[in-house]
Every structure is written in structure tokens, then in C-alpha cells.
Protein backbone atom coordinates (compact mmCIF):
# COMPACT_ATOMS: atom_id res chain seq x y z
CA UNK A 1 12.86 3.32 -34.76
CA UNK A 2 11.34 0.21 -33.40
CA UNK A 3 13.54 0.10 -30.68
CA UNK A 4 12.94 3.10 -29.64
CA UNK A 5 9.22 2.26 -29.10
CA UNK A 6 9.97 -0.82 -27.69
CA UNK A 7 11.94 0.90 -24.95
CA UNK A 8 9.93 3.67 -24.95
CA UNK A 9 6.86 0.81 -24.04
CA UNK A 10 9.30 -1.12 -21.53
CA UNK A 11 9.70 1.99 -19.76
CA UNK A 12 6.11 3.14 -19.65
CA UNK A 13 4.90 -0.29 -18.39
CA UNK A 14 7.73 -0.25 -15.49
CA UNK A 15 6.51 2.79 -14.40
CA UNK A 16 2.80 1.93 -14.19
CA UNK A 17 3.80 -0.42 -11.60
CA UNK A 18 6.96 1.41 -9.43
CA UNK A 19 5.24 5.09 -9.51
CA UNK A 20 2.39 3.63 -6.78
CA UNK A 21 5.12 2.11 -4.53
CA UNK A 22 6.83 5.34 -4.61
CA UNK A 23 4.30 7.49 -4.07
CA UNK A 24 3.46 5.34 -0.45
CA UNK A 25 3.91 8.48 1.59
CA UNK A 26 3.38 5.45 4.72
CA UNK A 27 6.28 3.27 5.65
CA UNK A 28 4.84 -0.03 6.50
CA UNK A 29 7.47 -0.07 9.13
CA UNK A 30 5.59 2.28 11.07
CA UNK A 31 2.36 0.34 11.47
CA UNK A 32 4.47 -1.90 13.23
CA UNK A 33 5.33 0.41 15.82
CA UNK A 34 1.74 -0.73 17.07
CA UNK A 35 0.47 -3.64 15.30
CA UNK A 36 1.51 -7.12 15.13
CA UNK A 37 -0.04 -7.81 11.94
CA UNK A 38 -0.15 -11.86 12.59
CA UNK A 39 -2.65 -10.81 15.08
CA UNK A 40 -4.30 -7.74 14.82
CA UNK A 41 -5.76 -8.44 11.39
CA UNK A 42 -5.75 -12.11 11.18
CA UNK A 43 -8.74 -13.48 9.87
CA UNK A 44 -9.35 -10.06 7.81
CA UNK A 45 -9.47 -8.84 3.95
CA UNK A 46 -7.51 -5.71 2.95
CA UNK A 47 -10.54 -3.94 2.69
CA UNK A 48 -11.80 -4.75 6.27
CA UNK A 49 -8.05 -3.69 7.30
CA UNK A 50 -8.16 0.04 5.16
CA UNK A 51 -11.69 0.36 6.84
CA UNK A 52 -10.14 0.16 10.07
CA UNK A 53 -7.34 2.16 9.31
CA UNK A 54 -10.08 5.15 7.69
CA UNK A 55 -12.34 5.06 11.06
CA UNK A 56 -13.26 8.66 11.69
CA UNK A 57 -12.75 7.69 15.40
CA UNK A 58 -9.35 5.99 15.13
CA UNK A 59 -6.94 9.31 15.75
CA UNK A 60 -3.60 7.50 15.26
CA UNK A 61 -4.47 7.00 11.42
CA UNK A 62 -5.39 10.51 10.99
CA UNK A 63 -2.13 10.64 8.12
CA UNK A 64 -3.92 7.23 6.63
CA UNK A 65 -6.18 9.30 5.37
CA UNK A 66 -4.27 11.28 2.75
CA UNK A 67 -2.85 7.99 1.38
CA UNK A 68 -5.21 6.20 -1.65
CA UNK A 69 -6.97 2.65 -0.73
CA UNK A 70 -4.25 1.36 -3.08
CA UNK A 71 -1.25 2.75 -1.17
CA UNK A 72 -2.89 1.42 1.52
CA UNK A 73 -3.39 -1.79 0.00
CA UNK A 74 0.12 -1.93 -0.97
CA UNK A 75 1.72 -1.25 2.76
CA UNK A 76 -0.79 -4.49 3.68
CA UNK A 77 0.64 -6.54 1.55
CA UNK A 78 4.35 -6.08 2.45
CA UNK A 79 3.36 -6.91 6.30
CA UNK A 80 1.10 -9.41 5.33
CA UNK A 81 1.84 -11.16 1.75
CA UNK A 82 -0.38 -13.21 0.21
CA UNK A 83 -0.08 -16.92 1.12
């Protein structure tokens, strides 16, 4: 029986952290059809980055704005991990 709670808790804790990464409906890949991220966002936080990305007036995001600030978050820090 304990095993099977330990497992059951292994489990649940791996999926806390892979369900976000798969549900990234954004492939990071495609931000760098026109962004170099080096130096479009250099000197910038994530959040100053997602507020960019949200800007009402910014119509290539316009599918940006079905993903969560933490999918977005996540596809920032695959093209630009922390140092």
C-alpha cells in the first residue's frame, strides 16, 4: 500500500510540472520567425516581454493572447534561459 501512494505522489508531482509545458499551444520556434531574442528583449524582464507580446495594438500576437502569462513565461525562458 505505501508504494502505491508513493507512486501515486511521484506521479502527481511530475505532472504539476510537465502538464504547463504541454499545454504551450505557442512553439517558441515561431517567435523566432521574427525576433532575435539576444536583441529584441535584451535588457528586459519576462513581464516587460508578455506585456509586449499582450499590446492591444501589436496584431502579430493576436494568438498570444489565448495562451496564460505562464505559458508565456515558459516559451521566454527556452529562447532566453536564465543566466
Amino acid at each position: 500500500m505505501n508504494k502505491k501512494i508513493l507512486a501515486g505522489l511521484c506521479l502527481w508531482s511530475v505532472s504539476s510540472v510537465a502538464i504547463p509545458v504541454l499545454a504551450a499551444d505557442s512553439d517558441p520556434q515561431q517567435c523566432l520567425e521574427c525576433h532575435e531574442p539576444i536583441e529584441d528583449w535584451a535588457g528586459m524582464t519576462p513581464e516587460q516581454i508578455i506585456e509586449a507580446a499582450r499590446a492591444p495594438d501589436n496584431k502579430r500576437h493576436e494568438a498570444n493572447m489565448a495562451l496564460t502569462d505562464e505559458q508565456l513565461r515558459l516559451i521566454i525562458g527556452v529562447l532566453i534561459p536564465p543566466k
